[in-house]
Protein backbone atom coordinates (compact mmCIF):
# COMPACT_ATOMS: atom_id res chain seq x y z
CA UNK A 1 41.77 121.18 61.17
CA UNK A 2 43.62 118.52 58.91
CA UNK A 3 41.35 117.25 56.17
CA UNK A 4 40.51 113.19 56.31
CA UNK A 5 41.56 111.09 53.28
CA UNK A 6 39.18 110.02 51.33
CA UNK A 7 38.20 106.44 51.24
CA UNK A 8 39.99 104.65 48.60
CA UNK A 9 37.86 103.44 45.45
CA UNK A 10 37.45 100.27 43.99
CA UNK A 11 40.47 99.96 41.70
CA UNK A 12 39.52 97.23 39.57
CA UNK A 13 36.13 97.82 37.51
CA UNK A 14 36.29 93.62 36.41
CA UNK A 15 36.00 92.59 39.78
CA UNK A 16 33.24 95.33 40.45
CA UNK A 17 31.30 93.50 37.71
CA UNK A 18 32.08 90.16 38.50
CA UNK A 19 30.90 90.73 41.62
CA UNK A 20 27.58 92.74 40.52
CA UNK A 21 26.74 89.64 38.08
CA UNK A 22 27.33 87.37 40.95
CA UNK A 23 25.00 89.08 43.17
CA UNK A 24 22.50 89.41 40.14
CA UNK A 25 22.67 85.63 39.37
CA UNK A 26 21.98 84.91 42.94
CA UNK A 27 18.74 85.24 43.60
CA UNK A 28 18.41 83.09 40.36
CA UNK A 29 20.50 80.38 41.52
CA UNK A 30 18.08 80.17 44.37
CA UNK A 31 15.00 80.80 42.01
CA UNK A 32 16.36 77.45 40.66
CA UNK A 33 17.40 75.62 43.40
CA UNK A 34 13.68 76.58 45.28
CA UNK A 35 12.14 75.98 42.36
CA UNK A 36 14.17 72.14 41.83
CA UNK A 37 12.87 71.48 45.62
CA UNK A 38 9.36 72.48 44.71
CA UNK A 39 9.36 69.95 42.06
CA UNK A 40 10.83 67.35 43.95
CA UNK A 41 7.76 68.10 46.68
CA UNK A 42 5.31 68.33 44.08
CA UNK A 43 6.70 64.70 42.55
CA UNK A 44 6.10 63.06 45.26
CA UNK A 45 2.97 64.64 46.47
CA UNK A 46 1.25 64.36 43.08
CA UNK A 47 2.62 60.65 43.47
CA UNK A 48 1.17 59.92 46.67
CA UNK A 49 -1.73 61.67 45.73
CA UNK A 50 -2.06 59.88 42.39
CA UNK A 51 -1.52 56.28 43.90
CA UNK A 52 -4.62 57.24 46.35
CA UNK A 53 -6.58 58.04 43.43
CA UNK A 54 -5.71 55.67 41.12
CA UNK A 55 -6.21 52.69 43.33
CA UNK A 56 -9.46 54.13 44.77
CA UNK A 57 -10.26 54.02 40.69
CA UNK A 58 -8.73 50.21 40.67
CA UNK A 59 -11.04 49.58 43.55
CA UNK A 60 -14.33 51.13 41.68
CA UNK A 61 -13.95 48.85 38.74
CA UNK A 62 -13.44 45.96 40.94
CA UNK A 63 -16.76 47.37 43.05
CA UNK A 64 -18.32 47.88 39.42
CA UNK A 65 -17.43 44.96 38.13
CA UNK A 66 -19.27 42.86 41.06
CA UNK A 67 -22.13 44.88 40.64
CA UNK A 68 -22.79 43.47 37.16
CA UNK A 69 -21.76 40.00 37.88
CA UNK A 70 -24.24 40.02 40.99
CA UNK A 71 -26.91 41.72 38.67
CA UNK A 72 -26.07 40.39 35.21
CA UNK A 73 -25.20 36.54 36.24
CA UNK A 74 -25.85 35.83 39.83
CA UNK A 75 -29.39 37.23 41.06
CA UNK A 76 -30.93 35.66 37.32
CA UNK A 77 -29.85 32.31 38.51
CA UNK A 78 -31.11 32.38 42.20
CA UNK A 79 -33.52 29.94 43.13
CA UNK A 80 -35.03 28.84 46.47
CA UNK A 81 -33.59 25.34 45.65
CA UNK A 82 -29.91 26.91 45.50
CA UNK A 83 -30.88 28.57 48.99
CA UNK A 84 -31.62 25.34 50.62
CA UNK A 85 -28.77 23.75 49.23
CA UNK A 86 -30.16 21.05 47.45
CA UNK A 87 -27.19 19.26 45.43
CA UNK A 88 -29.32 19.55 41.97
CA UNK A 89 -29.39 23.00 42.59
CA UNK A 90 -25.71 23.41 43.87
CA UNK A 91 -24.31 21.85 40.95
CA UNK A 92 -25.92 23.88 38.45
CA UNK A 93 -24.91 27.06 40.04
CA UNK A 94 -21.34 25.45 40.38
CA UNK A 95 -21.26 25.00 36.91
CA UNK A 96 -22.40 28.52 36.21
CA UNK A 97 -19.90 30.09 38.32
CA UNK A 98 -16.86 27.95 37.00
CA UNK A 99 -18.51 29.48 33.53
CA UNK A 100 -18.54 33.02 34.28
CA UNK A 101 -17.54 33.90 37.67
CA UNK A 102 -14.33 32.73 38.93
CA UNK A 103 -12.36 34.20 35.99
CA UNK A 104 -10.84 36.87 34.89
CA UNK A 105 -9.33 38.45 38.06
CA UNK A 106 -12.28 36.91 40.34
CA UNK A 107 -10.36 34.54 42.20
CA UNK A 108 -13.19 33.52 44.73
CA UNK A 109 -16.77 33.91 45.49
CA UNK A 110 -19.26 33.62 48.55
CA UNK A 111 -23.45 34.20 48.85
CA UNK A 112 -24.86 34.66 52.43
CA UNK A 113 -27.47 34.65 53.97
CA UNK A 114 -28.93 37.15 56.48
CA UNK A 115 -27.78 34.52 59.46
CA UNK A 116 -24.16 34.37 58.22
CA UNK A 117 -24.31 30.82 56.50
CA UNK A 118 -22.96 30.62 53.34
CA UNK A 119 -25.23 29.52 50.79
CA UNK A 120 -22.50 28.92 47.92
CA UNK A 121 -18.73 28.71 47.60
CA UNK A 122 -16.21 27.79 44.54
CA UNK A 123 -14.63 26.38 47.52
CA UNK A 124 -17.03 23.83 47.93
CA UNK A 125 -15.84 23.08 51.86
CA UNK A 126 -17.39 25.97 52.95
CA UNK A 127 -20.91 25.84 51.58
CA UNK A 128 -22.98 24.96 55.02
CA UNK A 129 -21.16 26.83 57.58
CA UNK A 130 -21.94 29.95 59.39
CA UNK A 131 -19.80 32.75 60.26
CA UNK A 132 -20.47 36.55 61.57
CA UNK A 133 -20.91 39.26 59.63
CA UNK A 134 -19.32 42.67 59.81
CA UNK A 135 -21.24 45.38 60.18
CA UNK A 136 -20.64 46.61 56.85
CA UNK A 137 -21.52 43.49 54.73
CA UNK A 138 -24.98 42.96 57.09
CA UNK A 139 -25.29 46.89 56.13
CA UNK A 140 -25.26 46.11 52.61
CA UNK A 141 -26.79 42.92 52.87
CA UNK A 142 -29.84 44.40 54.37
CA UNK A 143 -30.06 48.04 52.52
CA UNK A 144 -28.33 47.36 48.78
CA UNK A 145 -25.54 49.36 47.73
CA UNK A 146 -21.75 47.67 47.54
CA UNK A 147 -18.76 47.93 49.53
CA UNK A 148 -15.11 47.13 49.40
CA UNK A 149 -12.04 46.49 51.95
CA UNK A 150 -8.99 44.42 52.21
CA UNK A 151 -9.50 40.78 53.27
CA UNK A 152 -8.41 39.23 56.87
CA UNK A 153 -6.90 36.46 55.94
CA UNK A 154 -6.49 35.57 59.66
CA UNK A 155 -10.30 35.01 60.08
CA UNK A 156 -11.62 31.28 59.76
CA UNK A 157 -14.34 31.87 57.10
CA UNK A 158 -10.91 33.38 54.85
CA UNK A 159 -8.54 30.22 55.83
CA UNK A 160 -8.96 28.64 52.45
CA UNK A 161 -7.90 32.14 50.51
CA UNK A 162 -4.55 32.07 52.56
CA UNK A 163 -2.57 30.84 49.49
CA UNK A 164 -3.56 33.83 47.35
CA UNK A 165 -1.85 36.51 48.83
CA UNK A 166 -3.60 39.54 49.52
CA UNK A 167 -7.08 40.08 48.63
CA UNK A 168 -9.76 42.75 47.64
CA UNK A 169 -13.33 41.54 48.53
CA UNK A 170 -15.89 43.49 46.91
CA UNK A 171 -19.95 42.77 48.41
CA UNK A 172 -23.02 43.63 47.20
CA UNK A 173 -26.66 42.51 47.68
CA UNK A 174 -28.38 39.88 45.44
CA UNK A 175 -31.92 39.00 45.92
CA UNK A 176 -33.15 35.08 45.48
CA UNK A 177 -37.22 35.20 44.21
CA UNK A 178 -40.02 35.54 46.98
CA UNK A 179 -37.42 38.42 48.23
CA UNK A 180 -34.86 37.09 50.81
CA UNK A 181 -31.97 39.15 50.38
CA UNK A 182 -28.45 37.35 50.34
CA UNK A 183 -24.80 38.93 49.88
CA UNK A 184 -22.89 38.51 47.09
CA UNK A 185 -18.49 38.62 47.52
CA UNK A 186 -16.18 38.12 45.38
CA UNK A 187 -12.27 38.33 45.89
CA UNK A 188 -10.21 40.17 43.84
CA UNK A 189 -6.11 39.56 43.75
CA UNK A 190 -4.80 43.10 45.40
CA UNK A 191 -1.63 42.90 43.11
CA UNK A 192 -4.29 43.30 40.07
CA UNK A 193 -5.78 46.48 41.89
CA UNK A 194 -1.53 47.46 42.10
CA UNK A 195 -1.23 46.83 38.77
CA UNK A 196 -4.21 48.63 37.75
CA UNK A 197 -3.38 51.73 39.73
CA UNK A 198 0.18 51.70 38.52
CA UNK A 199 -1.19 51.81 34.59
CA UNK A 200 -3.45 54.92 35.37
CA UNK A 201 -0.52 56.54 37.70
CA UNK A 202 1.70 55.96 34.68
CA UNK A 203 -0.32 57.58 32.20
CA UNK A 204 -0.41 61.10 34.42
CA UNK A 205 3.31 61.13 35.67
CA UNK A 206 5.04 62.51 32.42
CA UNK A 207 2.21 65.22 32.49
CA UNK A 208 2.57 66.10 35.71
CA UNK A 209 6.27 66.14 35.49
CA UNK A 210 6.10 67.37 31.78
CA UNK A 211 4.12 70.31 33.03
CA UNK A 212 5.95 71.25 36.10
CA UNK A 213 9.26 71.64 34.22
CA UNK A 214 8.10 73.40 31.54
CA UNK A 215 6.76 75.70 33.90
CA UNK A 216 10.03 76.04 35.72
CA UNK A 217 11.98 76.95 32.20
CA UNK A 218 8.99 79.15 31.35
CA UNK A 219 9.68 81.23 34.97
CA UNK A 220 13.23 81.03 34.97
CA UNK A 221 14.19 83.87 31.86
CA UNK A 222 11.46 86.16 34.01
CA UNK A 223 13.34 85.43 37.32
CA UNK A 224 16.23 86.10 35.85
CA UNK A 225 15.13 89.55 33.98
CA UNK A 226 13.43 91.05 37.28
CA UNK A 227 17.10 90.21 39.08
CA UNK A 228 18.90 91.88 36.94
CA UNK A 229 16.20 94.67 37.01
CA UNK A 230 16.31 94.83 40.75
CA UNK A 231 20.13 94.64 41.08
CA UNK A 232 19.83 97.57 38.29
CA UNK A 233 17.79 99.40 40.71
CA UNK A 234 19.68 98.52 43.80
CA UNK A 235 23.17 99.44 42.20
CA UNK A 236 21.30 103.13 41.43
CA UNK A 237 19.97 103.21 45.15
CA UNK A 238 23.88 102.32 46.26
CA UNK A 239 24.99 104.96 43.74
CA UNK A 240 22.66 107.50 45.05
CA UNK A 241 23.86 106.80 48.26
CA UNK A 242 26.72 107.13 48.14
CA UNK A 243 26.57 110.11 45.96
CA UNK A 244 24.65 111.70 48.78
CA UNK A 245 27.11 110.74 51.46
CA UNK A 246 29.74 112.32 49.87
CA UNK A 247 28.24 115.41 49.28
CA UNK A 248 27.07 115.54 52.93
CA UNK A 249 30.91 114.71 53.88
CA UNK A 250 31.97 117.50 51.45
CA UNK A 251 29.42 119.72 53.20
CA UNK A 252 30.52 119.01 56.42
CA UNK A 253 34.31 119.07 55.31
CA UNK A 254 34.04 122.58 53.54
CA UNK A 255 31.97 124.01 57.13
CA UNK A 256 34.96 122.90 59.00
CA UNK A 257 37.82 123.66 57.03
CA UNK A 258 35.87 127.59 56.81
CA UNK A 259 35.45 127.40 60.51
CA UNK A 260 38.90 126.55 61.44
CA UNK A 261 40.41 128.28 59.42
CA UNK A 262 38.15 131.90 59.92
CA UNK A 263 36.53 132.03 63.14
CA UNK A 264 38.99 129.39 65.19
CA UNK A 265 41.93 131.35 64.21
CA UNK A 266 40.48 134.86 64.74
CA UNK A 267 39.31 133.53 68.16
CA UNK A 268 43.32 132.00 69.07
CA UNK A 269 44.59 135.16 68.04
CA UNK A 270 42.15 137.39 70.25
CA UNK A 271 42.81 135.00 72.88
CA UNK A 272 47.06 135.49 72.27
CA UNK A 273 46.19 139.40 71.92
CA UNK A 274 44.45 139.73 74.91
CA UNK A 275 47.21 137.72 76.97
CA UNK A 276 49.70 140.00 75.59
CA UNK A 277 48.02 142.78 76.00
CA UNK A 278 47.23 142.09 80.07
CA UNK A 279 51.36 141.13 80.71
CA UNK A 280 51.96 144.73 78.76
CA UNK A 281 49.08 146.85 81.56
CA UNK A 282 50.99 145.61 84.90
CA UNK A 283 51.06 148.99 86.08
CA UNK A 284 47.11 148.97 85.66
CA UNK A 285 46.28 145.18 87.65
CA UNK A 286 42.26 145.58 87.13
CA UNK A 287 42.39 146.33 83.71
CA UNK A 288 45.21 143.46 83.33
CA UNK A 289 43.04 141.06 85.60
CA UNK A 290 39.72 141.79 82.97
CA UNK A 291 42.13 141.11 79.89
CA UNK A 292 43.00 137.93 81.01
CA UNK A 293 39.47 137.13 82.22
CA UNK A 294 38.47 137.41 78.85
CA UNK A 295 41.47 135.80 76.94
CA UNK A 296 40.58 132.59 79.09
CA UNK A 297 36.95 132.87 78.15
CA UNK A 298 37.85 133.24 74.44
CA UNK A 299 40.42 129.89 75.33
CA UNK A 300 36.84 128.12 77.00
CA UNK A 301 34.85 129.23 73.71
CA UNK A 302 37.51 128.22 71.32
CA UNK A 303 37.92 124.75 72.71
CA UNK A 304 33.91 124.41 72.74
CA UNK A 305 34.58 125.42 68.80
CA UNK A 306 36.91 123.23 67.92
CA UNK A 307 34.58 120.17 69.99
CA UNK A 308 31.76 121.40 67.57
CA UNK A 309 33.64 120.97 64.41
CA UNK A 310 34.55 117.20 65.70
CA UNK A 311 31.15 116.80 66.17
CA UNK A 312 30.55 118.49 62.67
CA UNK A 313 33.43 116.12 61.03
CA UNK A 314 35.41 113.72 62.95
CA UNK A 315 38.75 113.54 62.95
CA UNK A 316 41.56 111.92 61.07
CA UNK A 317 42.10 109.28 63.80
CA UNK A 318 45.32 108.17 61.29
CA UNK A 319 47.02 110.81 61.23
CA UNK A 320 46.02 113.42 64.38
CA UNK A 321 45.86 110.28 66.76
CA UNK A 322 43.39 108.50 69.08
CA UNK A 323 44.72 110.50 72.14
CA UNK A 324 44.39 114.04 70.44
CA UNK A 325 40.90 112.92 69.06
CA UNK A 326 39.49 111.91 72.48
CA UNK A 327 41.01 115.07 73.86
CA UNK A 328 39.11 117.31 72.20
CA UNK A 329 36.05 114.89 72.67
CA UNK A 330 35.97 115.72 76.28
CA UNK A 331 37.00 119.63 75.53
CA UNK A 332 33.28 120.28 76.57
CA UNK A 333 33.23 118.40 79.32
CA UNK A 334 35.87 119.75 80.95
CA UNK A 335 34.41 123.25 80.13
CA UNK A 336 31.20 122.33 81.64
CA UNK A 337 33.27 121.68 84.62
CA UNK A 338 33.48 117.76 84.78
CA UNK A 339 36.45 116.90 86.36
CA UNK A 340 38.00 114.40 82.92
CA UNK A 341 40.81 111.66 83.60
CA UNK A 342 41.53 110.62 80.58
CA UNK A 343 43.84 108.08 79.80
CA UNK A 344 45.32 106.72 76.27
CA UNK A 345 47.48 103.78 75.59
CA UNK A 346 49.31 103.91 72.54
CA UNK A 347 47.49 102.39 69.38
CA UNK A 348 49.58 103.00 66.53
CA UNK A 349 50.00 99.08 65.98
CA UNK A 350 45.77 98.87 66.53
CA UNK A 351 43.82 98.58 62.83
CA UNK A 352 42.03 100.98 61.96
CA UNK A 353 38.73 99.36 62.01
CA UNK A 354 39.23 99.10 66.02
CA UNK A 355 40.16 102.53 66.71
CA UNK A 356 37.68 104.28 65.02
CA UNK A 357 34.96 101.86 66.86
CA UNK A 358 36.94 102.63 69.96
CA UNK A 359 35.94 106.29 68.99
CA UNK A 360 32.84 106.51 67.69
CA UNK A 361 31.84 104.41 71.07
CA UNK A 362 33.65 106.82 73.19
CA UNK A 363 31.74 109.87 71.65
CA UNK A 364 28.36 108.27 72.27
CA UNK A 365 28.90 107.51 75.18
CA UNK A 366 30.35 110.91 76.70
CA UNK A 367 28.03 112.70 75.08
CA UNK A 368 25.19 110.64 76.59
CA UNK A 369 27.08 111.28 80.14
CA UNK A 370 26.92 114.54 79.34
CA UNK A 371 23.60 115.52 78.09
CA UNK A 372 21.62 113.29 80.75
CA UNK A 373 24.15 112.17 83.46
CA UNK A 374 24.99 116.06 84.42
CA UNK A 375 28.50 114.12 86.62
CA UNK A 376 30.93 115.98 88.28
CA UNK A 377 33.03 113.37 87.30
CA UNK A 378 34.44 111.41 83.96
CA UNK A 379 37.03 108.88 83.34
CA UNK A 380 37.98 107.99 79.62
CA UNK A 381 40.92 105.13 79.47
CA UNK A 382 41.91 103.36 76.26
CA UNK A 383 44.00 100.54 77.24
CA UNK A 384 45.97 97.78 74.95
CA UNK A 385 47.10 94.94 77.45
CA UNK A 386 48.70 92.41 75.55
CA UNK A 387 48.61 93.35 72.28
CA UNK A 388 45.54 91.38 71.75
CA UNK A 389 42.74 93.75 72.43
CA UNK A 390 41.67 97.16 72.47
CA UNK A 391 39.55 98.18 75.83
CA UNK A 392 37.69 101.07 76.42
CA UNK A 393 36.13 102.22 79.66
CA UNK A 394 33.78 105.22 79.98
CA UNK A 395 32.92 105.88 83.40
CA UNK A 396 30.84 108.43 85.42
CA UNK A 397 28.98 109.07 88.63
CA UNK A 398 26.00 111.06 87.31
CA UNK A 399 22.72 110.28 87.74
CA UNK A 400 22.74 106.33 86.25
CA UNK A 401 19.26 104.77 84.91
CA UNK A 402 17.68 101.85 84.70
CA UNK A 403 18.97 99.97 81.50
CA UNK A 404 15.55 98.30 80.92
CA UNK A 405 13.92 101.08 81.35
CA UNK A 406 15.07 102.96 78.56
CA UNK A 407 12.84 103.82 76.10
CA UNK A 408 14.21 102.37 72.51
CA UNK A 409 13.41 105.21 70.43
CA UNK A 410 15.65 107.70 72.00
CA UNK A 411 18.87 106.26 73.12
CA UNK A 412 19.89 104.64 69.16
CA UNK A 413 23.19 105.65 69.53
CA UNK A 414 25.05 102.75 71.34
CA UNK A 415 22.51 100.39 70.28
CA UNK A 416 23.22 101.20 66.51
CA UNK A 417 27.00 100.21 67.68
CA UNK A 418 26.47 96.81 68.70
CA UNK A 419 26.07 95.38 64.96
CA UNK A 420 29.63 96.74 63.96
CA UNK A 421 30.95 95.68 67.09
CA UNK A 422 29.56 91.89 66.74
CA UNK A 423 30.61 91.76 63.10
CA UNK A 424 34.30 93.06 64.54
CA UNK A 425 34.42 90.14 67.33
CA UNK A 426 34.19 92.48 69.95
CA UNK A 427 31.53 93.12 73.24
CA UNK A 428 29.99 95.89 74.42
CA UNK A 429 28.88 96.42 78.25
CA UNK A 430 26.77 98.87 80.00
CA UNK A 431 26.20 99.24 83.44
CA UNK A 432 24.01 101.44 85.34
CA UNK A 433 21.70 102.12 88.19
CA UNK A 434 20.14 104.80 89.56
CA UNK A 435 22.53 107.27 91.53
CA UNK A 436 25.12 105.11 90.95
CA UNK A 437 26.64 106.28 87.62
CA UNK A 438 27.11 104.64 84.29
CA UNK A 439 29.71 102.83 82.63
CA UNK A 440 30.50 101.93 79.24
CA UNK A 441 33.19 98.94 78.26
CA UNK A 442 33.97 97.85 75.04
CA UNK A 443 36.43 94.86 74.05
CA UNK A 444 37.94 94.46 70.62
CA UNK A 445 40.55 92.75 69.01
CA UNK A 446 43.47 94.61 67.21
């Protein structure tokens, strides 16, 4: 048996190393590039979340800030008279609230009563009339506390705040001597409460920000260490490999190359002997007929041989040939006594990528015909039509299964195939049923 070539090895050790740093530096680069769309995520969510909280603070001042006006200046300054809107009353209150009220960011204020009238106004126009009262403001109105909400400028009791833009109104419950509850509102611009919640959302954005890149430069050197750590340890895996492969190849090279040349030759030279040696005993036929019995069983056991030692180490497809390869391939079928047609186009212009797929598909699957089919019949063609594409057909009319039926774990053989076939642009069919045979096609470019 001729001995395969070796695979050639990398000739250019700068190129090996460029290409080891690049694939190092990789999972860095996306380390980075994660790590830059993290912070971009985080930005903006700390943002949103930020603005939420720092206008829900803008809106607690404005809520605390009512609360002391209603308890500090308001309630002290409630009197029945001011309730029943006598002009004495109203003007002194008006005076207060021009005083210390309405200012500051207070742009307007309201008291109700429990029917929805309003008691007092800055906006003088609407002292006397009644409107209803959400549920809310008659829920704080009646049981204390304070609540907040954007203003409806569409309602009527809101028509004279039109001209302020929007509006935060901020209620809470005052209480006019003898008892009586009344509500308390004042409007707030909602560009202050903007403002406001911009000035605290501006005082955490560089730490946020600060923080998140100065974790990203503090992960990036250990990143970049356990890469080159793990590409350390993958390049001694590949090394180990490989290392391993090629002593198994060696192995498997050194049990050939003893078989064929010791026991393969000893066997072809019994078998020439024992030829010889019937055509010499004519004058004795039985002895002559049990020489040549045996020379053709040493032929039947010597081509069994020499399939074992493909199976042991395939052949040099380069140099011995597609043809002669498959050829011996279906040696043991045609011992078995399958009746072969085999069929080979010539490849000599194919790559060699396709013809050894176009051989390592043909051996799985005649040796799946043979160990599970039991035919009485094979056909093996290699045909190049066109100069475009290799095809391989593997037919036989043995006992055929059911393709889904299959169980995974036994029957890797062809499946394993189908990756280096994809990645080499070609397609692999198979077609069965039971009784009906199986056959095996497989299309690849040249």
């Amino acid at each position: 048996m001729k001995q395969r070539p070796q695979p050639p090895r990398p000739g250019n050790p700068g190129t090996v190393a460029a290409a080891r740093r690049r694939a190092r530096n990789r999972p860095v680069l996306q380390f980075i590039a994660a790590g830059l769309v993290a912070l971009a995520v985080l930005v903006v969510g700390t943002q949103w979340l930020s603005q939420r909280a720092a206008t829900d603070e803008a809106v607690a001042d404005a809520r605390a800030t009512t609360t002391l006006l209603a308890r500090a200046v308001v309630q002290p300054a409630l009197t029945r008279a001011l309730v029943d809107e006598q002009s004495a009353a109203l003007d002194r209150f008006d005076q207060l609230a021009l005083k210390r009220l309405v200012v500051g960011d207070v742009l307007r204020i309201k008291i109700w009563n429990a029917r929805g009238r309003i008691v007092y106004s800055d906006e003088a126009r609407l002292i006397g009339h009644r409107f209803n009262l959400g549920a809310e403001e008659r829920a704080v109105l009646l049981g204390g506390g304070s609540d907040a909400g954007l203003s409806d400028l569409t309602q009527s009791e809101n028509r004279y705040e039109r001209s302020f833009g929007r509006l935060l109104e901020v209620y809470t419950q005052v209480v006019v001597p003898g008892g009586e509850p009344l509500l308390f509102e004042a409007y707030y611009s909602y560009d202050t409460v903007s403002r406001r919640s911009a000035e605290v959302l501006g005082a955490f954005r560089p730490i946020t920000v600060a923080a998140l890149l100065l974790f990203m430069l503090l992960t990036v050197p250990l990143v970049w260490v356990l890469a080159r750590r793990l590409g350390a340890s993958a390049a001694e895996r590949e090394r180990l490999l490989m290392a391993a492969v090629e002593a198994s190849e060696g192995e498997r090279r050194r049990i050939a190359r003893d078989l064929h040349d010791g026991v393969v030759q000893d066997l072809a030279g019994i078998s020439f002997a024992a030829s010889a040696t019937a055509r010499e005993l004519a004058d004795r036929p039985e002895v002559a007929r049990r020489l040549e019995k045996l020379g053709s069983g040493v032929r039947h056991s010597l081509r069994a041989l020499r399939s074992l030692l493909v199976e042991i180490y395939p052949p040099d497809l380069r140099t011995e040939g597609l043809a002669a390869a498959l050829d011996d391939l279906v040696a043991p079928a045609s011992a078995a006594g399958i009746e072969v047609n085999l069929h080979v186009d010539d490849t000599s212009h194919v790559r060699d990528e396709a013809v050894a797929l176009v051989w390592r598909v043909a051996q799985e699957a005649v040796r799946n015909a043979v160990r599970h089919g039991r035919p009485t019949q094979m056909r093996v063609t290699v045909a190049v039509p066109g100069d475009l594409v290799v095809l391989l057909e593997v037919a036989d009319n043995g006992a055929g299964f059911e393709p889904h039926t299959v169980p995974r774990e036994g029957h890797l053989g062809l499946r394993g195939l189908r990756d280096l076939i994809v990645e080499s642009g070609g397609r692999l069919d198979i077609s069965s049923a039971p009784g009906e045979g199986t056959r095996v096609t497989l299309e690849v470019a040249t």
